[in-house]
C-alpha atoms as a PDB file:
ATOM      1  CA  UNK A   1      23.972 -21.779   6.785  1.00  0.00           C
ATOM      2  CA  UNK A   2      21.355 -19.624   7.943  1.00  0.00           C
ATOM      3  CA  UNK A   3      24.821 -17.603  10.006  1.00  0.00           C
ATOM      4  CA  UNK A   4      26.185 -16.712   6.486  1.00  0.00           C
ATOM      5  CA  UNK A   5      23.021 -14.734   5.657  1.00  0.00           C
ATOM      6  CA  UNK A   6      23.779 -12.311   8.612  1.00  0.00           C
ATOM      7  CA  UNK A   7      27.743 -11.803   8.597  1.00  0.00           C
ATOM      8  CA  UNK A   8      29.901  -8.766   7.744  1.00  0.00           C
ATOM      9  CA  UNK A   9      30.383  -8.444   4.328  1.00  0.00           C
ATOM     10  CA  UNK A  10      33.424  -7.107   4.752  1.00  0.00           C
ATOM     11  CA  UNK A  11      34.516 -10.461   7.008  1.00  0.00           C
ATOM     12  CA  UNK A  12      33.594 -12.653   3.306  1.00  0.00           C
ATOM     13  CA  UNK A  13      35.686 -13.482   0.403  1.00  0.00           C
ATOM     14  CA  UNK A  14      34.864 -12.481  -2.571  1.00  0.00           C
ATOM     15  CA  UNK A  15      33.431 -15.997  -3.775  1.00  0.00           C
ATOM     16  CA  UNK A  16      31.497 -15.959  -0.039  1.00  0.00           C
ATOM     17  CA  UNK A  17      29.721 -11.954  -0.819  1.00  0.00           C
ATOM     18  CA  UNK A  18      28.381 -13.347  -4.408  1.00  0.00           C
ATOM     19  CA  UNK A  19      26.960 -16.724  -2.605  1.00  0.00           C
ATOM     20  CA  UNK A  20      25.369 -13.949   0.241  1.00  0.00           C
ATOM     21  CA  UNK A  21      23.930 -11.893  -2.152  1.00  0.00           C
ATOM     22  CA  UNK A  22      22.309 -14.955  -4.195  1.00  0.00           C
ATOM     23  CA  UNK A  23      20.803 -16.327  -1.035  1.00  0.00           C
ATOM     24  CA  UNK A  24      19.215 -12.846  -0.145  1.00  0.00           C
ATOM     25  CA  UNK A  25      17.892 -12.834  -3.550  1.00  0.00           C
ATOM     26  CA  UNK A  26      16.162 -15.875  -3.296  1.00  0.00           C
ATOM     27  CA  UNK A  27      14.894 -14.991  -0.121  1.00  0.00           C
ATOM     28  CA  UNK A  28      11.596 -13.554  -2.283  1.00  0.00           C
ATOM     29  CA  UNK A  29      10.488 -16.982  -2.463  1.00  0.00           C
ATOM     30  CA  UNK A  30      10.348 -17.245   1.118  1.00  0.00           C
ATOM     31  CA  UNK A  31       7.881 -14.002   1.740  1.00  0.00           C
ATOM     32  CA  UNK A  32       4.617 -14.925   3.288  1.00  0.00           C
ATOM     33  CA  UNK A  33       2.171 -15.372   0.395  1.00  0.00           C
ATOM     34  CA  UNK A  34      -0.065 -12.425   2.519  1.00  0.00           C
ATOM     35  CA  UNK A  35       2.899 -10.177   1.529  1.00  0.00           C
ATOM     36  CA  UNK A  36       2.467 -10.882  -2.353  1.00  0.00           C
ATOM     37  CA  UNK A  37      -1.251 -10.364  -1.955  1.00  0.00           C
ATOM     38  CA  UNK A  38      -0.084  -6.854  -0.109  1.00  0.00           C
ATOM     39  CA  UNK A  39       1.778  -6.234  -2.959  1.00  0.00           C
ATOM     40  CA  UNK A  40      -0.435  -6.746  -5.376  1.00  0.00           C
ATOM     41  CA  UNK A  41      -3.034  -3.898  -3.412  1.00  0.00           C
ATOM     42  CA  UNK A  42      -0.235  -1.731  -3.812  1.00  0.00           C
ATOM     43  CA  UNK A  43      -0.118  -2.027  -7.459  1.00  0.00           C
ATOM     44  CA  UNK A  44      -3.635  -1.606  -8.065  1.00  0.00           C
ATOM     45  CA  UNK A  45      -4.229   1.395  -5.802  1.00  0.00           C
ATOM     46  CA  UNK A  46      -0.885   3.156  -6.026  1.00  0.00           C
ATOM     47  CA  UNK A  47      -1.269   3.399  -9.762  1.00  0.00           C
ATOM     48  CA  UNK A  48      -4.867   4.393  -9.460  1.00  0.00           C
ATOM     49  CA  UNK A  49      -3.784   7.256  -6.863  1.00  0.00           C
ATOM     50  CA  UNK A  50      -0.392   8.118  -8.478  1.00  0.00           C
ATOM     51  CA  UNK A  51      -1.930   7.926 -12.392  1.00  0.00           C
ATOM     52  CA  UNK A  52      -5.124   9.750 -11.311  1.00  0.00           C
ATOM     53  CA  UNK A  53      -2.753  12.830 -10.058  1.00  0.00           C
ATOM     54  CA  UNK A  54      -1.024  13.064 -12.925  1.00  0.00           C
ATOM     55  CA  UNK A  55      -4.507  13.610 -15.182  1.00  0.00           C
ATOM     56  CA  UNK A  56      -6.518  15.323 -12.524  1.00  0.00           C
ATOM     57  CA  UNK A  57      -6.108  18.742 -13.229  1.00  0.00           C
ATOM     58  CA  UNK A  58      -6.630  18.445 -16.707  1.00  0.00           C
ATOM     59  CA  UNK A  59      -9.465  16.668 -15.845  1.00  0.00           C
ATOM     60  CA  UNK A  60     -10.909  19.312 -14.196  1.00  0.00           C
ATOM     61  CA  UNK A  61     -10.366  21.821 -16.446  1.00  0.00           C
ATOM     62  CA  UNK A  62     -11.407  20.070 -19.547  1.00  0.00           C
ATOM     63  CA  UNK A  63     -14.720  18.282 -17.731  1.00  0.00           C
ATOM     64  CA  UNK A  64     -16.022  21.366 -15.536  1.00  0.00           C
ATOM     65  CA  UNK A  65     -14.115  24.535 -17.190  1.00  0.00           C
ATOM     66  CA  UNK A  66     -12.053  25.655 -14.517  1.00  0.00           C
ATOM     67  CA  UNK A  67      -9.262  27.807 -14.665  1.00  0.00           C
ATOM     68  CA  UNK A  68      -5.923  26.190 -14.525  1.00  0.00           C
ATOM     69  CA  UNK A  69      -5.313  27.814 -10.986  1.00  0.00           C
ATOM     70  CA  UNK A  70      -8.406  26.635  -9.400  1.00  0.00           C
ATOM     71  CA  UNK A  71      -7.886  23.084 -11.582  1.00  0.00           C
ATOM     72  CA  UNK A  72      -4.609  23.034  -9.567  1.00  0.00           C
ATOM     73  CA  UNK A  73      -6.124  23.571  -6.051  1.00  0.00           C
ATOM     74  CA  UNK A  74      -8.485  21.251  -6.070  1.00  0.00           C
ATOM     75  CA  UNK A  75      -5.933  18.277  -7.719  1.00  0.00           C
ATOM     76  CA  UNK A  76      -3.695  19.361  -4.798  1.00  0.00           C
ATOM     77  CA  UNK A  77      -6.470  17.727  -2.280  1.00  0.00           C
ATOM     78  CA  UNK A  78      -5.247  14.751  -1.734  1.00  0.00           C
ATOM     79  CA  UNK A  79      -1.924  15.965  -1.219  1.00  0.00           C
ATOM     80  CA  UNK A  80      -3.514  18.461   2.338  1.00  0.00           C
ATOM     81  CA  UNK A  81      -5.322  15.603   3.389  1.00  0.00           C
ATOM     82  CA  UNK A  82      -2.391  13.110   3.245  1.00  0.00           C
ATOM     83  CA  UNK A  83      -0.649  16.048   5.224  1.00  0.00           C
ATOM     84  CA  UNK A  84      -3.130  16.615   7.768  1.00  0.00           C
ATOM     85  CA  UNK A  85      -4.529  13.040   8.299  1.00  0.00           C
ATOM     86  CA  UNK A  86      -1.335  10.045   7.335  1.00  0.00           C
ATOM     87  CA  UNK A  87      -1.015  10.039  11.240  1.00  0.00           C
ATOM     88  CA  UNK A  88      -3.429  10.207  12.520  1.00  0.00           C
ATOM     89  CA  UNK A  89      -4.682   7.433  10.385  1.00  0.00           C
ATOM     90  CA  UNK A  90      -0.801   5.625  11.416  1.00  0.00           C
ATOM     91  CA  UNK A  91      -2.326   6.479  15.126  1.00  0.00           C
ATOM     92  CA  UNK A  92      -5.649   4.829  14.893  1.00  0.00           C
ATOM     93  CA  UNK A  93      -4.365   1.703  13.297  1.00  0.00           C
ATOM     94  CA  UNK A  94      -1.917   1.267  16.088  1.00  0.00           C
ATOM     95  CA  UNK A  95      -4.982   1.116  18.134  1.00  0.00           C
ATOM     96  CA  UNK A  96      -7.289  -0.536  16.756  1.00  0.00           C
ATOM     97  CA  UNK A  97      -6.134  -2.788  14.248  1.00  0.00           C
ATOM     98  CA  UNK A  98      -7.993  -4.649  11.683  1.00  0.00           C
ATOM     99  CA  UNK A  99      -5.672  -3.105   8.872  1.00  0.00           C
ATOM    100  CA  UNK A 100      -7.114  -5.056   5.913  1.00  0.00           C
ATOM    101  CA  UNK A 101     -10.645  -4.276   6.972  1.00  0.00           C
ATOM    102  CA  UNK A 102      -9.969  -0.658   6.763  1.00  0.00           C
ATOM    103  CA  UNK A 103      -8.509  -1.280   3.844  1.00  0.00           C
ATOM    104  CA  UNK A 104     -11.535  -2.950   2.282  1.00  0.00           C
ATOM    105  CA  UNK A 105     -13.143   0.734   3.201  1.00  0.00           C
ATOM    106  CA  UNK A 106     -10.715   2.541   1.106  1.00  0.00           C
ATOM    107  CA  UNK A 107     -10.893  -0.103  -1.950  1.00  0.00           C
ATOM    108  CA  UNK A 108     -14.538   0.861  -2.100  1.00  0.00           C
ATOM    109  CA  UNK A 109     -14.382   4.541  -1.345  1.00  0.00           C
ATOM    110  CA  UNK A 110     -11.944   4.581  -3.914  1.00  0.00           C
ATOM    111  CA  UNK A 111     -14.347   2.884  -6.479  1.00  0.00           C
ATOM    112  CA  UNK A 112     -17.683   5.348  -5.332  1.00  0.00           C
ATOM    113  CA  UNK A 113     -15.251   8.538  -5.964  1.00  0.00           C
ATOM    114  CA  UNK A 114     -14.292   7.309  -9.181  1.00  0.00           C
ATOM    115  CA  UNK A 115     -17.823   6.302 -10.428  1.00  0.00           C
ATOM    116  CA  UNK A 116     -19.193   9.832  -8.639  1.00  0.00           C
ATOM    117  CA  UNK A 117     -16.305  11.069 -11.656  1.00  0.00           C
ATOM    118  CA  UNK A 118     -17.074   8.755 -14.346  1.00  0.00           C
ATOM    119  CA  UNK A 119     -20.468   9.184 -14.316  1.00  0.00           C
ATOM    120  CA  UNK A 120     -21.413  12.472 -13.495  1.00  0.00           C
ATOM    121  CA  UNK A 121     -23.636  11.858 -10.529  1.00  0.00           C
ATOM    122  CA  UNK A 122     -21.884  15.320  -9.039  1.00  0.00           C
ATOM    123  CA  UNK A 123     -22.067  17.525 -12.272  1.00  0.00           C
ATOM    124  CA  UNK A 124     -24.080  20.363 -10.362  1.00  0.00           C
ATOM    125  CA  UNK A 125     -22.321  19.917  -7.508  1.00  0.00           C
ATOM    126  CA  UNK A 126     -18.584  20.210  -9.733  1.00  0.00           C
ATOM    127  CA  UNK A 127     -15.286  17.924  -8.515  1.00  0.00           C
ATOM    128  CA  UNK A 128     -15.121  18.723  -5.048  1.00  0.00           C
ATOM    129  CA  UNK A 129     -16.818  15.692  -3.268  1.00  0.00           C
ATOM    130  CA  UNK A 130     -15.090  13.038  -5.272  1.00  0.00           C
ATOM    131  CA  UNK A 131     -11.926  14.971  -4.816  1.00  0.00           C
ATOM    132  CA  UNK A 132     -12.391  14.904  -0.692  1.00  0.00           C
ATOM    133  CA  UNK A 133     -13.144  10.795  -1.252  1.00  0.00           C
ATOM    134  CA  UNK A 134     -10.010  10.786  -2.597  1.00  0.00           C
ATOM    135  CA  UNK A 135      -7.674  12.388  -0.474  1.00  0.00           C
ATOM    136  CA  UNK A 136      -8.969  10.680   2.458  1.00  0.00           C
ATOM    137  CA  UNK A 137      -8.552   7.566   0.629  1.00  0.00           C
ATOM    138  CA  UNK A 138      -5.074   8.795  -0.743  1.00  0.00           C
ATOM    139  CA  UNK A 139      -3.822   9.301   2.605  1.00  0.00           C
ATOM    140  CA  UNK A 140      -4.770   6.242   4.623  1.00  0.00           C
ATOM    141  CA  UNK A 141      -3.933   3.753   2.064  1.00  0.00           C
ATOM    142  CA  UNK A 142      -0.058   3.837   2.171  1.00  0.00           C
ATOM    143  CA  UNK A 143       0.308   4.201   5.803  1.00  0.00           C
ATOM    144  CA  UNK A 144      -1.692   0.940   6.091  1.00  0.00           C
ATOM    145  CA  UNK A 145      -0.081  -1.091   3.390  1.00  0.00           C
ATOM    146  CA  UNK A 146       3.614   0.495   4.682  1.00  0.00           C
ATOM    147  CA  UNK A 147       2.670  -0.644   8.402  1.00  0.00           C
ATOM    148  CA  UNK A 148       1.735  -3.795   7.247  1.00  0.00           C
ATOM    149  CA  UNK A 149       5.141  -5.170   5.795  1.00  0.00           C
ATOM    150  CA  UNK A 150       7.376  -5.503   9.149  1.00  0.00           C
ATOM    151  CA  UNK A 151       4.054  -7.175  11.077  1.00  0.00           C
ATOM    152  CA  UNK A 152       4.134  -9.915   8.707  1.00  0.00           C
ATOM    153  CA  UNK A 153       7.821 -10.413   7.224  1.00  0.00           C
ATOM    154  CA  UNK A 154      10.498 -11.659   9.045  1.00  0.00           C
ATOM    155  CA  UNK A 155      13.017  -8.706   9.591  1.00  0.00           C
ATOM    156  CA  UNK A 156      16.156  -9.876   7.604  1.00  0.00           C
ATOM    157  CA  UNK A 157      13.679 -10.195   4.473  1.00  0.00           C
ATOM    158  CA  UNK A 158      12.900  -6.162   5.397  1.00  0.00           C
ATOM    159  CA  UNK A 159      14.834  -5.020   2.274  1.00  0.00           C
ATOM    160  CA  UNK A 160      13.711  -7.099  -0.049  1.00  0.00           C
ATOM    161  CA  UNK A 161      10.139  -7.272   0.461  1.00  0.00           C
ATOM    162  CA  UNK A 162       9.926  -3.186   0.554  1.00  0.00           C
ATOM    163  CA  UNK A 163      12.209  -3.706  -2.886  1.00  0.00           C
ATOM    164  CA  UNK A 164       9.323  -5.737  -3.947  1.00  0.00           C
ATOM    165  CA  UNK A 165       7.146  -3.086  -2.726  1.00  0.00           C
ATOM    166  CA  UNK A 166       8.232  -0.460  -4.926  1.00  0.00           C
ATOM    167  CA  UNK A 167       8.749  -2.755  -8.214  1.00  0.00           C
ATOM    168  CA  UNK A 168       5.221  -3.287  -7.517  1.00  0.00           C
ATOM    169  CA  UNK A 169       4.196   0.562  -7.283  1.00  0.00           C
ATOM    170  CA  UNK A 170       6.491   1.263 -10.582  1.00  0.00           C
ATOM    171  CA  UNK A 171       5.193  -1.014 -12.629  1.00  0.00           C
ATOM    172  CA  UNK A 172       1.512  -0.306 -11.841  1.00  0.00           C
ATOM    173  CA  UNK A 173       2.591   3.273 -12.515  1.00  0.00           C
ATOM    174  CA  UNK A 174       4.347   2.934 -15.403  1.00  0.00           C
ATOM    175  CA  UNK A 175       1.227   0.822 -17.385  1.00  0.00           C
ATOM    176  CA  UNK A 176      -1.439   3.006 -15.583  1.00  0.00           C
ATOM    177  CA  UNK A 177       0.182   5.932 -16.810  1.00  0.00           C
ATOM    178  CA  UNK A 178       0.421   4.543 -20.411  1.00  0.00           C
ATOM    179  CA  UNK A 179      -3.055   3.295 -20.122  1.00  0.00           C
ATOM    180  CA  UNK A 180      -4.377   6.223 -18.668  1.00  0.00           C
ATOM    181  CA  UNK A 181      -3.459   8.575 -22.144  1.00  0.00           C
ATOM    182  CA  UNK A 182      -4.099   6.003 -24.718  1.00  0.00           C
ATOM    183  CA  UNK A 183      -8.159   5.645 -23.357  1.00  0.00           C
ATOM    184  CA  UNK A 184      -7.993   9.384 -22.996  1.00  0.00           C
ATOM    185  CA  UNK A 185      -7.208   9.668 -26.708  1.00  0.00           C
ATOM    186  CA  UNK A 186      -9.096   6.955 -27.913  1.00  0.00           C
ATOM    187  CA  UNK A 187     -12.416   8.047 -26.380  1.00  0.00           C
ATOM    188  CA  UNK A 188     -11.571  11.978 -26.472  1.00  0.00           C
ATOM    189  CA  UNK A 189     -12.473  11.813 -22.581  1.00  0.00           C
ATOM    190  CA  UNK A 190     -12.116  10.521 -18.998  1.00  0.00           C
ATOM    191  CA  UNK A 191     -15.031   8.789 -18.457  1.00  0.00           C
ATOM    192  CA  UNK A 192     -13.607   5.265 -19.568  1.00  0.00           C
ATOM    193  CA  UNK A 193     -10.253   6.198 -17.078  1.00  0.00           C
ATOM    194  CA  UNK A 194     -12.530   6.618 -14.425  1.00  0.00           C
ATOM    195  CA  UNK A 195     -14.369   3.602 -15.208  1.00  0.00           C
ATOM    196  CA  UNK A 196     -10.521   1.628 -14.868  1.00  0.00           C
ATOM    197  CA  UNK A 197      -9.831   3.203 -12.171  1.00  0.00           C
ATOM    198  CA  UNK A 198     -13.103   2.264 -10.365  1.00  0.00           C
ATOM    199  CA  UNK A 199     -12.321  -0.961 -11.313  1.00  0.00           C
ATOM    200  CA  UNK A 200      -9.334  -1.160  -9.602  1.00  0.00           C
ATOM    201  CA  UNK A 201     -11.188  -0.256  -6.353  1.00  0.00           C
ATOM    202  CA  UNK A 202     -13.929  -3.091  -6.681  1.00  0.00           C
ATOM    203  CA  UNK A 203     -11.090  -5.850  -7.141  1.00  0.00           C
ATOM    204  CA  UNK A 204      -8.977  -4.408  -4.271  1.00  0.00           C
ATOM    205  CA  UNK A 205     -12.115  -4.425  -2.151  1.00  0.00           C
ATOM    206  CA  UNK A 206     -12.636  -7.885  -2.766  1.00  0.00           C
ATOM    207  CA  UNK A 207      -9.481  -9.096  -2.487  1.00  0.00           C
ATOM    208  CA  UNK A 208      -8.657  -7.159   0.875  1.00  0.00           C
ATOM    209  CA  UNK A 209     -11.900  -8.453   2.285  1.00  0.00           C
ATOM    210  CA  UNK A 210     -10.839 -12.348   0.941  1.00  0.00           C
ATOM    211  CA  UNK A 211      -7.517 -11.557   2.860  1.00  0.00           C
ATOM    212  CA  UNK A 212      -9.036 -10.343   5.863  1.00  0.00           C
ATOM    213  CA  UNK A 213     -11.417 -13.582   6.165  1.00  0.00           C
ATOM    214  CA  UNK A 214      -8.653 -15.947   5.672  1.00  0.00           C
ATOM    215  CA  UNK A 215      -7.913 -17.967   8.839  1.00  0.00           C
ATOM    216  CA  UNK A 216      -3.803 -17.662   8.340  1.00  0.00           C
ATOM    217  CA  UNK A 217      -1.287 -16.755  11.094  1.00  0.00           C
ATOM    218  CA  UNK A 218      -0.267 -13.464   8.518  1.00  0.00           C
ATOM    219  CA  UNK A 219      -3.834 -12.434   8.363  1.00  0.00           C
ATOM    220  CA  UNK A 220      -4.744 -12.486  11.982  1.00  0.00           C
ATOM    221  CA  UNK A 221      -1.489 -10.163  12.823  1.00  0.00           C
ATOM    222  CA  UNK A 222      -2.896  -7.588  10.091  1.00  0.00           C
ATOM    223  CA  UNK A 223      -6.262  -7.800  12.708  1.00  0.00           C
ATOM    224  CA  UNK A 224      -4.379  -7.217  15.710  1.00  0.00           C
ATOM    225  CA  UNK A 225      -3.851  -3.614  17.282  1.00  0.00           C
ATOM    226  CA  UNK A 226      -0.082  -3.007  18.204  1.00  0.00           C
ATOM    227  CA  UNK A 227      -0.843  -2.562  21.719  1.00  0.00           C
ATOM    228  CA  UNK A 228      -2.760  -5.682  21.943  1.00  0.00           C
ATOM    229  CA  UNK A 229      -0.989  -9.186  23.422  1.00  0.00           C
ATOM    230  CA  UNK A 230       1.578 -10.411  21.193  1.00  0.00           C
ATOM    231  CA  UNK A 231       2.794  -6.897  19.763  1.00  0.00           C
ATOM    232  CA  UNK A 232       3.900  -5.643  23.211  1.00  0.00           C
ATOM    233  CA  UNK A 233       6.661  -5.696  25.490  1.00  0.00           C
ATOM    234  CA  UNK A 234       4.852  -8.083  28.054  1.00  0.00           C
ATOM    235  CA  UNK A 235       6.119 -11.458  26.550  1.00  0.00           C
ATOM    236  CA  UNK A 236       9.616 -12.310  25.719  1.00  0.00           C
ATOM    237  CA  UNK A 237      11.530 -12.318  22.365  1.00  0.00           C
ATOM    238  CA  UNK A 238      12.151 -15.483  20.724  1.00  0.00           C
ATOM    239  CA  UNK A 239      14.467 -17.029  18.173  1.00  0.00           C
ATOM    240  CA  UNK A 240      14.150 -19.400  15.805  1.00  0.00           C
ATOM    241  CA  UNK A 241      16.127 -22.887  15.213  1.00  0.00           C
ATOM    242  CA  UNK A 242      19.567 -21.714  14.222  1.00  0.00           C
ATOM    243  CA  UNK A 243      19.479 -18.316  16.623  1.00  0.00           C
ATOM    244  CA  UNK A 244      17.636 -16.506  14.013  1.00  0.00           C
ATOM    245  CA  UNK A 245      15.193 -13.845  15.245  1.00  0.00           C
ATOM    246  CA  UNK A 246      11.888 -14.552  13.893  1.00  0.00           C
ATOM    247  CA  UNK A 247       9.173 -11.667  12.914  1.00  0.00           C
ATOM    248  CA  UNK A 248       5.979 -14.464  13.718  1.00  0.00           C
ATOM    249  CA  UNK A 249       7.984 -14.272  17.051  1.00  0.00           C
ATOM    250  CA  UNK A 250       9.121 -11.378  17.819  1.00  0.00           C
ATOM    251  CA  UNK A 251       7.374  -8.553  19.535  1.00  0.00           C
ATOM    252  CA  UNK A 252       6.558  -5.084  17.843  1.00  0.00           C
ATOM    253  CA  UNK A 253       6.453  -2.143  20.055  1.00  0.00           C
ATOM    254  CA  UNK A 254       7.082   0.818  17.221  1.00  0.00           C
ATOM    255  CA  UNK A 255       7.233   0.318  13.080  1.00  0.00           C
ATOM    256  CA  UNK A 256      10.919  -1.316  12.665  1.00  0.00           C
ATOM    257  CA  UNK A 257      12.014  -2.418  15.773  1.00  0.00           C
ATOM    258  CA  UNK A 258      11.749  -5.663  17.827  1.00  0.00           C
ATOM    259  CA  UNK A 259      11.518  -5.465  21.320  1.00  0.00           C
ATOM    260  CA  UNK A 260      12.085  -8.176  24.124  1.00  0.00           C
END
């Protein structure tokens, strides 16, 4: 019973919590297939933000000499621009929309910084222009994948999916990570890291832009602005067969919430 999913665990039996819990668990089958492809971004470009952080100062310091203090600085670029700019990118997206086409943007400004790295295109120039790709990348690229969950999941399948989320980020971190150091000490440089992590930003490009030219419901709500018809307050909430509140029906005025 679809009522069972949404009781008090503290009004089950024992026997009634563990049948609960199993049917919340296999409520991953049930996530949109646009989620899993979400997800899947998320791996790639988490692990090439999070793994690239880890190796960037070094980087800098073993590829253009610098001191470890200025090495430091500029690694810690991304990290001011995801300060300065996360809402302001959150802002825009609320008004505009078209989530996986920015997206897209970031996939391959994500792959040009890299290759400006693996390459160096920049060597006379030093680290700082791939470095400012990056961070601007670096801090637009959660805040859209975040935003993206609630607008396309119903909300009792909230928890799980973000669970999903971040199994998805760990794992991509924990083999990028891995990866990252064994290419590093195979090839005695970055260059080939780079190369992976550029990589990553070409198949995320391609796969946001397949997303984004799909013709499915999931896709044209990642299109839609939040103010636009559909996410506002103007049309009434409804529910679902069984008195379950549907996300693909319900009416998003902030990140979380359902309105009527």
């Amino acid at each position: 019973e679809e009522t069972d999913r949404i009781r008090p665990m503290q009004d089950c039996t024992k026997k009634d919590r563990h049948v609960v819990l199993w049917k919340n668990v296999t409520n991953i089958t049930k996530l949109p297939k646009m989620f899993f492809g979400l997800a899947f971004l998320h791996m790639l470009l988490s692990t090439a933000h999070e793994s690239f952080d880890n190796i960037s100062a070094n980087l800098i310091t073993v590829r253009y000499g610098a001191s470890a203090v200025d090495a430091g600085l500029l690694a810690s670029i991304d990290n001011v621009f995801g300060l300065l700019l996360a809402p302001f990118v959150g802002i825009l997206l609320d008004r505009l929309g078209y989530r996986l086409y920015f997206l897209s943007a970031m996939a391959l400004l994500l792959a040009c910084a890299q290759a400006l790295l693996a390459f160096g295109w920049h060597q006379l120039q030093g680290p700082l222009l791939p470095l400012i790709i990056l961070g601007f990348v670096n801090s637009s690229v959660p805040t859209i994948l975040r935003s993206s969950v609630p607008l396309i999941v119903d909300p009792i399948e909230w928890g799980i999916a973000f669970g999903v989320f971040e199994a998805s980020e760990a794992m991509g971190s924990t083999v990028g990570n891995l990866l990252a150091g064994v290419l590093r000490d195979w090839t005695a440089t970055y260059a080939l890291v780079n190369v992976g992590f550029m990589c990553f930003g070409i198949v995320c490009f391609a796969v946001s832009l397949a997303m984004a030219m799909s013709r499915s419901e999931e896709a044209q709500r990642l299109l839609k602005p939040l103010a636009s018809e559909g996410y506002c307050n103007s049309s009434p909430e409804s529910e679902s067969p069984g008195g379950r509140t549907s996300a693909k029906n319900t009416n998003y005025g902030s990140f979380g919430e359902g309105k009527s």
